[in-house]
N, C-alpha and C. Protein backbone atom coordinates (compact mmCIF):
# COMPACT_ATOMS: atom_id res chain seq x y z
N UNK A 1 21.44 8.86 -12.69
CA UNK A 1 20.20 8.12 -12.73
C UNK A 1 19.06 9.02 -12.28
N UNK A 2 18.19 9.17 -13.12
CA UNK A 2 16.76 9.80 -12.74
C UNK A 2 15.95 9.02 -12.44
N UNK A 3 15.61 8.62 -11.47
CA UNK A 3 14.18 7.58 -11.31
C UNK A 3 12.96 8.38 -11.41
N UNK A 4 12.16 6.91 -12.62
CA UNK A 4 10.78 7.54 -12.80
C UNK A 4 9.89 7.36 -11.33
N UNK A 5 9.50 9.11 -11.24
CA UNK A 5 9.01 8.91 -10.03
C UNK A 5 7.34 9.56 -11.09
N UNK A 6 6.23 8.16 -10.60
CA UNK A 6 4.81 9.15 -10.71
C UNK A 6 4.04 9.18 -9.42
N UNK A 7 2.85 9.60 -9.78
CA UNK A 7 1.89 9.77 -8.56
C UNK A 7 1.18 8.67 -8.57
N UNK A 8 0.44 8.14 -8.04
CA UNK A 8 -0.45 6.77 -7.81
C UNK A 8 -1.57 7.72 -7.17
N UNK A 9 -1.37 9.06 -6.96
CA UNK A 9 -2.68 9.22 -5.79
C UNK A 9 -4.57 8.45 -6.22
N UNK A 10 -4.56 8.65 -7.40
CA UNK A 10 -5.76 8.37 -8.20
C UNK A 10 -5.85 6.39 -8.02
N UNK A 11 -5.01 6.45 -7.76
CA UNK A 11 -5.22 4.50 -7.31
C UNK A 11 -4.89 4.31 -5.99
N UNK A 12 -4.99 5.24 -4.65
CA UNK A 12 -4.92 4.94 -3.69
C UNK A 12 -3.51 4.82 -2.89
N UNK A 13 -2.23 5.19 -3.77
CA UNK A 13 -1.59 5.23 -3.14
C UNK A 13 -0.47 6.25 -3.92
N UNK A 14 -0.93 7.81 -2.50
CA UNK A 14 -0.64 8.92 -2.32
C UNK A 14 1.22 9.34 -2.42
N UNK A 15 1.74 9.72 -3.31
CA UNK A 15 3.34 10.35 -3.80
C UNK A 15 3.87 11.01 -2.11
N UNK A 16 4.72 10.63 -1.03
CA UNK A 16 4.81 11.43 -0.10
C UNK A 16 5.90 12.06 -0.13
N UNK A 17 6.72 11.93 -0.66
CA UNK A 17 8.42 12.24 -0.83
C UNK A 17 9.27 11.23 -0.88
N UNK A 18 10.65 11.30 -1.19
CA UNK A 18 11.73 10.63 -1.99
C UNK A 18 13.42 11.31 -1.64
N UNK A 19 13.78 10.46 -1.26
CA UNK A 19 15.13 10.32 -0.61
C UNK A 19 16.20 9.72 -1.51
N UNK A 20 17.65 10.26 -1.46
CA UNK A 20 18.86 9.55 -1.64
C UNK A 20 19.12 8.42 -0.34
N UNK A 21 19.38 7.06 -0.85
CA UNK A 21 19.25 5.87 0.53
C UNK A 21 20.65 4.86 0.01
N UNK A 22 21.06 4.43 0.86
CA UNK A 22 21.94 2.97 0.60
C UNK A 22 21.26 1.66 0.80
N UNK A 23 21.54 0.91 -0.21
CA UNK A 23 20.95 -0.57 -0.20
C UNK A 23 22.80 -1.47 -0.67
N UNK A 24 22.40 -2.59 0.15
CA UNK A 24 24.15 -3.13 -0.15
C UNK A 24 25.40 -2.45 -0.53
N UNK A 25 25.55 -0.94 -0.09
CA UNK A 25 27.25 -0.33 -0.19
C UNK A 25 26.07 0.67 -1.86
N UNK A 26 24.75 0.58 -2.27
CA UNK A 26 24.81 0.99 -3.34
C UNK A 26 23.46 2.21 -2.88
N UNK A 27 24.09 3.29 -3.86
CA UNK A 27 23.50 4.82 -3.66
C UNK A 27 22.05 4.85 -4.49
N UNK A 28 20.67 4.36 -4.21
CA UNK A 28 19.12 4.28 -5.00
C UNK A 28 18.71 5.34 -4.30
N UNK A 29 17.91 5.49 -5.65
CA UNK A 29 16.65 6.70 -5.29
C UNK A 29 15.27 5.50 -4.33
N UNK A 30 14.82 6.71 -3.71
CA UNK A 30 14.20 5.61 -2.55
C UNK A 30 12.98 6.64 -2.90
N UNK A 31 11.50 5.97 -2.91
CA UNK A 31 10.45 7.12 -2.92
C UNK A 31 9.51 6.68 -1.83
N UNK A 32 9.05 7.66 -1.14
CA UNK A 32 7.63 6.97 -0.59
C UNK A 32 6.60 7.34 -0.98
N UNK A 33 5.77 6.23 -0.55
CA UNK A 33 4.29 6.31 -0.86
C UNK A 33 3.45 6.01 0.34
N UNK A 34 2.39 5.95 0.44
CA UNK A 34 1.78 5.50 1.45
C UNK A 34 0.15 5.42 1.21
N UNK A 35 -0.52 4.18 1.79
CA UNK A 35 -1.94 3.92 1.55
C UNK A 35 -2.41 3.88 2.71
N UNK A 36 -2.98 4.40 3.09
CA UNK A 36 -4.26 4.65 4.44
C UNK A 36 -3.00 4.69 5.31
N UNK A 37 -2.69 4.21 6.43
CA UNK A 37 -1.54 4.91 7.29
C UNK A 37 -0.12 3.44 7.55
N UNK A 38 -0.14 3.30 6.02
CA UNK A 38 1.12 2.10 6.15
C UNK A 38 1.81 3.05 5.32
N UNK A 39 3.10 2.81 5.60
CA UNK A 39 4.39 3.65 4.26
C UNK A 39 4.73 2.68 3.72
N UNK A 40 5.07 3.27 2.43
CA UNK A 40 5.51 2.32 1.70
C UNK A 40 6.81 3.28 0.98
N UNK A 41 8.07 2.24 1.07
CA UNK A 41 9.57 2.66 0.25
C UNK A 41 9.66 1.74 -0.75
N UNK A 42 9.61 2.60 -2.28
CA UNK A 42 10.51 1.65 -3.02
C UNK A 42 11.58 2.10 -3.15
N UNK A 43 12.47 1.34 -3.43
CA UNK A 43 13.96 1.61 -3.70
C UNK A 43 14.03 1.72 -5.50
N UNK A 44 14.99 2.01 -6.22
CA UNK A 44 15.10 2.28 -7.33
C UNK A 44 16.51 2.19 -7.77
N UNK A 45 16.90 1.82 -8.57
CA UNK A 45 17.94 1.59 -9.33
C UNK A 45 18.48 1.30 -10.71
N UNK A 46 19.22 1.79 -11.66
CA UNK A 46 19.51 0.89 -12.82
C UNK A 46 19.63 -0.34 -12.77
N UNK A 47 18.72 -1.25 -13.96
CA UNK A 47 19.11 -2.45 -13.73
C UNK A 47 20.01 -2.88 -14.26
N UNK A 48 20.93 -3.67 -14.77
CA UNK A 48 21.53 -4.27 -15.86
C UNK A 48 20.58 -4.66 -17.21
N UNK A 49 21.68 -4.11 -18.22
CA UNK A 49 20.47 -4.10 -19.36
C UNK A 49 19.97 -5.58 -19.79
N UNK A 50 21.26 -6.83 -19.56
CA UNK A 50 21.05 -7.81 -20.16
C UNK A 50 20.09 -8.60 -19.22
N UNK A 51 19.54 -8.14 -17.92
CA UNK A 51 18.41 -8.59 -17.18
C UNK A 51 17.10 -8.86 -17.78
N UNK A 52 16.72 -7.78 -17.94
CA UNK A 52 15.64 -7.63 -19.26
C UNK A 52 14.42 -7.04 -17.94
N UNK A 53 13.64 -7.40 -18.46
CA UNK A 53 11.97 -7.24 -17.12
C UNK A 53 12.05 -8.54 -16.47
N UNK A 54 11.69 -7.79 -15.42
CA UNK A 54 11.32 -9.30 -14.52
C UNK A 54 9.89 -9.18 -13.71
N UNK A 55 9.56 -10.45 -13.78
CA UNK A 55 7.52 -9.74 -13.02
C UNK A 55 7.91 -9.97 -11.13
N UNK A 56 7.23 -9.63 -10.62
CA UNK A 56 7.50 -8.94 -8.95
C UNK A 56 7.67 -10.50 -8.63
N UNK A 57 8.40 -10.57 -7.81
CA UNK A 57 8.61 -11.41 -7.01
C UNK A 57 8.78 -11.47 -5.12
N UNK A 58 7.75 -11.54 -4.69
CA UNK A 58 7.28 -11.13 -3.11
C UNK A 58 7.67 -11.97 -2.34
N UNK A 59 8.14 -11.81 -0.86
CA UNK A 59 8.82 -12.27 0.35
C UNK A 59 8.45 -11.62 1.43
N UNK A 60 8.34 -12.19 2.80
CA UNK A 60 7.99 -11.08 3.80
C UNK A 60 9.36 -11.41 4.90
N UNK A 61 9.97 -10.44 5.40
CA UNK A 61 11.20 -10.98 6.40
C UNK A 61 11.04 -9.88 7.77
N UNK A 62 11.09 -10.02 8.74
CA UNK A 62 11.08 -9.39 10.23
C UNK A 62 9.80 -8.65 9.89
N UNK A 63 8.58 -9.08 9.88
CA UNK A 63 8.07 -8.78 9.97
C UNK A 63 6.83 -7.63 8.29
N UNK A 64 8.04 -7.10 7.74
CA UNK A 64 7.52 -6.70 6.27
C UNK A 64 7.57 -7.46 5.48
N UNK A 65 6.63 -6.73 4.40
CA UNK A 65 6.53 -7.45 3.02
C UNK A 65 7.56 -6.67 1.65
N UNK A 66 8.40 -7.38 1.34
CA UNK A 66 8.79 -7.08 0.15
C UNK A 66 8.53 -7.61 -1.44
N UNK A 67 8.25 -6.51 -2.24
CA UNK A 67 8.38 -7.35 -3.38
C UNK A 67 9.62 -6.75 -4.36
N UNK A 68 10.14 -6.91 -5.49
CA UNK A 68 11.36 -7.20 -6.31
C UNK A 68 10.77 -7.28 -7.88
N UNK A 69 11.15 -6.76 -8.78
CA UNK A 69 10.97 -6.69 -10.08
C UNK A 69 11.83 -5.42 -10.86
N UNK A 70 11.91 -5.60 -11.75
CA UNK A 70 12.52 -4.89 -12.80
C UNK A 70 11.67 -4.50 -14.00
N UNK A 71 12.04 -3.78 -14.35
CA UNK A 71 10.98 -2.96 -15.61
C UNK A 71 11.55 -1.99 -16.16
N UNK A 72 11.78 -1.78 -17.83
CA UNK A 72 12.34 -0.83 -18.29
C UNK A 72 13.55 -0.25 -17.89
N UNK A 73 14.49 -0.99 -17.44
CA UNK A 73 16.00 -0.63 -17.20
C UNK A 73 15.82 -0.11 -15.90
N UNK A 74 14.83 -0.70 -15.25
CA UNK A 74 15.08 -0.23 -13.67
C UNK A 74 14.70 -1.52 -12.83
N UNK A 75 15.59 -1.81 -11.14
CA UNK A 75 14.97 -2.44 -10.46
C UNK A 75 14.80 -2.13 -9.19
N UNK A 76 13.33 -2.19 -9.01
CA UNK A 76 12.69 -2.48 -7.74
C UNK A 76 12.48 -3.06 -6.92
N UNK A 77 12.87 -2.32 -5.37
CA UNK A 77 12.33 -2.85 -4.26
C UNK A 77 11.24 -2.30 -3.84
N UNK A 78 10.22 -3.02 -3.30
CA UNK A 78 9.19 -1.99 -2.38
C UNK A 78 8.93 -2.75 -1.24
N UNK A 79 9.05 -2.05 -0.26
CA UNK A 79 9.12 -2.44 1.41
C UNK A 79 8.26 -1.80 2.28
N UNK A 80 7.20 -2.80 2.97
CA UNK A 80 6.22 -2.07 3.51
C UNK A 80 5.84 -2.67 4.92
N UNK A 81 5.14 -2.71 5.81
CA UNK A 81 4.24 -3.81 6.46
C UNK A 81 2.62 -3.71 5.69
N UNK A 82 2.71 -3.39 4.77
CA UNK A 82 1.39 -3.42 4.05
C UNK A 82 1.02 -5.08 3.70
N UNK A 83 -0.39 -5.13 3.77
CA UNK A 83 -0.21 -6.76 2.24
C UNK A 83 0.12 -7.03 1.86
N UNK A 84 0.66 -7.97 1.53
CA UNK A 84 1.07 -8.19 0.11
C UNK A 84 0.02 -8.05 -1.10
N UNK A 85 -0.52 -8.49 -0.99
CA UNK A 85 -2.17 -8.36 -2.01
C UNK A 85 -2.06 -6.75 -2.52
N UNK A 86 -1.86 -5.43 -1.54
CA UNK A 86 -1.74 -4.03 -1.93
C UNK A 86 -0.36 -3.99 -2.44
N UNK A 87 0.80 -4.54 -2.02
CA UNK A 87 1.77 -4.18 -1.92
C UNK A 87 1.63 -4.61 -3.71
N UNK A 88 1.68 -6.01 -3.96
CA UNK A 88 1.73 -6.24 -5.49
C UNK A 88 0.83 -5.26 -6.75
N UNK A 89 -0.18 -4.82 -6.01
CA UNK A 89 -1.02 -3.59 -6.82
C UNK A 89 0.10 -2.70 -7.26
N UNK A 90 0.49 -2.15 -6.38
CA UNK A 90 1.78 -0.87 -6.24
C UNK A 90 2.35 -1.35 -7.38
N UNK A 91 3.26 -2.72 -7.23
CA UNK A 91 4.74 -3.02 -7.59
C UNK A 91 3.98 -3.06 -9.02
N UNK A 92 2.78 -3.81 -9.34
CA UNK A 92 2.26 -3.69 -10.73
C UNK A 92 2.01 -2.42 -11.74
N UNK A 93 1.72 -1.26 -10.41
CA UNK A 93 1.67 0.57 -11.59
C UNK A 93 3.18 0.72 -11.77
N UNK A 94 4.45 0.27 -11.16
CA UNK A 94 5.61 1.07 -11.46
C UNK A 94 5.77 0.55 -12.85
């Protein structure tokens, strides 16, 4: 799996580096980003093809905000203490 990794710097939120991470027993590309001095991780993964796209779907738990979507045979997490309001900007360029 190659995850599409781009830059956002030109919309405010700066490419910082990108990690191999575990999410549930499973091996995602993890990238960060970060806007003014919050980080932001998305997680990355193949999705299942018969999923299809899915539009973000946001939650906040201990304290962060997550949102969830799929796009083009991939699905996303992105995990921040950012907004949600920024956080959905983000989840909307992947």
């Amino acid at each position: 799996f190659a995850p599409p990794v781009k830059s956002f710097a030109a919309e405010g939120f700066p490419l910082i580096g990108g990690r191999v991470d575990y999410v549930d027993g499973r091996r995602v590309a993890a990238i960060v980003y970060k806007r003014r001095l919050h980080v932001i991780n998305v997680f990355m993964w193949p999705a299942p093809a018969a999923a299809g796209d899915t539009p973000p779907l946001a939650a906040s738990r201990n304290g962060y905000n997550l949102v969830s979507l799929a796009k083009s045979g991939v699905a996303y997490w992105l995990a921040s203490d950012l907004n949600l309001d920024e956080l959905r900007q983000l989840a909307g360029l992947m």
